[in-house]
C-alpha atoms as a PDB file:
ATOM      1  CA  UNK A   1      66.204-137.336 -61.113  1.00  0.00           C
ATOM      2  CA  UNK A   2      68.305-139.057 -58.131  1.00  0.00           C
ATOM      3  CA  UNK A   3      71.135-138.224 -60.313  1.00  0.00           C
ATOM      4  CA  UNK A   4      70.646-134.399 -60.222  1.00  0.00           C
ATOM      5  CA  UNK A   5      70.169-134.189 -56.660  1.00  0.00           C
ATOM      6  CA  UNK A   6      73.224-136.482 -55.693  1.00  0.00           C
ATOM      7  CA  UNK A   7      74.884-133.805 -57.838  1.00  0.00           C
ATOM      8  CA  UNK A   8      73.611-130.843 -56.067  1.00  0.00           C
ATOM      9  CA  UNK A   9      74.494-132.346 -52.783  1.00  0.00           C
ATOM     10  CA  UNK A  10      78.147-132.882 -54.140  1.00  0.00           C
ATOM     11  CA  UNK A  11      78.619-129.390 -55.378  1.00  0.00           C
ATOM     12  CA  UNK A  12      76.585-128.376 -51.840  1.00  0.00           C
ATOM     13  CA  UNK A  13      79.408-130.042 -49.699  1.00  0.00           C
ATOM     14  CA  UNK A  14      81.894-128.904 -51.946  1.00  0.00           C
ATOM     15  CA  UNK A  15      81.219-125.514 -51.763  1.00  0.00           C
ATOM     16  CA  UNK A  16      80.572-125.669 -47.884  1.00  0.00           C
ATOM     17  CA  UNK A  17      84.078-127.435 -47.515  1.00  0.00           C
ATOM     18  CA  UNK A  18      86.367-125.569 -50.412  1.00  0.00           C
ATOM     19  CA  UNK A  19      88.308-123.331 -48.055  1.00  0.00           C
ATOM     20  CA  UNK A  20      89.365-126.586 -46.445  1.00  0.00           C
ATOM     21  CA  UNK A  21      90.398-128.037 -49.490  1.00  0.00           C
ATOM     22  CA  UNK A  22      91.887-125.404 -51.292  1.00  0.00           C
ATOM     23  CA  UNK A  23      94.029-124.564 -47.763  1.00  0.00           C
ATOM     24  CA  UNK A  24      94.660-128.588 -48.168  1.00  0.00           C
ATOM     25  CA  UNK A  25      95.487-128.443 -51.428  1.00  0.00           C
ATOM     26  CA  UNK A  26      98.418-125.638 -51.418  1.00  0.00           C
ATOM     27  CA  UNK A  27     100.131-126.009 -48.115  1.00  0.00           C
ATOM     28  CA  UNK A  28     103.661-125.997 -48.769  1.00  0.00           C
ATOM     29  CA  UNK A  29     104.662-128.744 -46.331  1.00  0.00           C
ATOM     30  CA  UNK A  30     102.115-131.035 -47.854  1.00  0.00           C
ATOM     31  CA  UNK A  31     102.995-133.605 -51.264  1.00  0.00           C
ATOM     32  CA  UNK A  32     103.707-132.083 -54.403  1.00  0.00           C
ATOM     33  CA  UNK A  33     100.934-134.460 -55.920  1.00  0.00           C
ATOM     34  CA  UNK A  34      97.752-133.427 -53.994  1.00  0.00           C
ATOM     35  CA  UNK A  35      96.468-130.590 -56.770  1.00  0.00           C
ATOM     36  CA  UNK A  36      96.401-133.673 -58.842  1.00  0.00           C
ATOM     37  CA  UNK A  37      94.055-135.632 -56.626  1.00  0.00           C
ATOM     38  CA  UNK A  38      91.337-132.901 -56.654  1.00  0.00           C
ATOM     39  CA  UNK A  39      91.551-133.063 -60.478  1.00  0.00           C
ATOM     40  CA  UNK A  40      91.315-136.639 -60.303  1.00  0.00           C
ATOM     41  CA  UNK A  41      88.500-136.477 -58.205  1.00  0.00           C
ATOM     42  CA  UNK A  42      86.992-134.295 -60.725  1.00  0.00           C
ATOM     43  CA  UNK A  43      87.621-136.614 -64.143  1.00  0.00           C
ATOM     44  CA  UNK A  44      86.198-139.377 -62.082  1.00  0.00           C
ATOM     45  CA  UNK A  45      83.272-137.323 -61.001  1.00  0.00           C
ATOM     46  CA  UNK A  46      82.634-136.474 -64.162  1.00  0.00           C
ATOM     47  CA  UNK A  47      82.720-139.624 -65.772  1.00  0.00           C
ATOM     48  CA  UNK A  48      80.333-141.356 -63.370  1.00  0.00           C
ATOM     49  CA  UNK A  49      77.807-138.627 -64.069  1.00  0.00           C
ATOM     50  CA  UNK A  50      77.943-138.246 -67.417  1.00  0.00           C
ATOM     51  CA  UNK A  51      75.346-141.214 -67.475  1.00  0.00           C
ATOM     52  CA  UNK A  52      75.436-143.887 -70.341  1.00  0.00           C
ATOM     53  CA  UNK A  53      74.623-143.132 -73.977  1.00  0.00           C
ATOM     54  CA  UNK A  54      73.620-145.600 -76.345  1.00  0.00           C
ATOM     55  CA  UNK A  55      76.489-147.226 -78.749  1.00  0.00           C
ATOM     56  CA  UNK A  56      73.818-146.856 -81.820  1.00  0.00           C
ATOM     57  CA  UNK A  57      73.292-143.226 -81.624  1.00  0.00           C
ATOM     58  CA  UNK A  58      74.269-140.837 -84.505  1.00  0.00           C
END
């Protein structure tokens, strides 16, 4: 359960702050690299949540 609400909050705050981060994210003057850091962000994100399974299970 604290699992699903850390994950609402997450998508909460990112939805409050994606104009921000999209505006970040495709400024011309910035680093070609940043698109690559919200993906990142999102891999990682997804891994941590995914939760652990159990080795034995078929």
């Amino acid at each position: 359960m604290r699992n699903q609400r850390l994950l609402i909050l997450l998508l909460l705050v990112t939805y409050v702050f994606s104009p921000t981060i999209y505006d970040w994210a495709i400024n011309p003057e910035g680093a070609w690299y940043r698109p690559f850091i919200i993906w990142a962000l999102l891999i990682v994100a997804a891994y941590l949540f995914q939760g652990r399974s159990n080795r034995n299970e078929l």
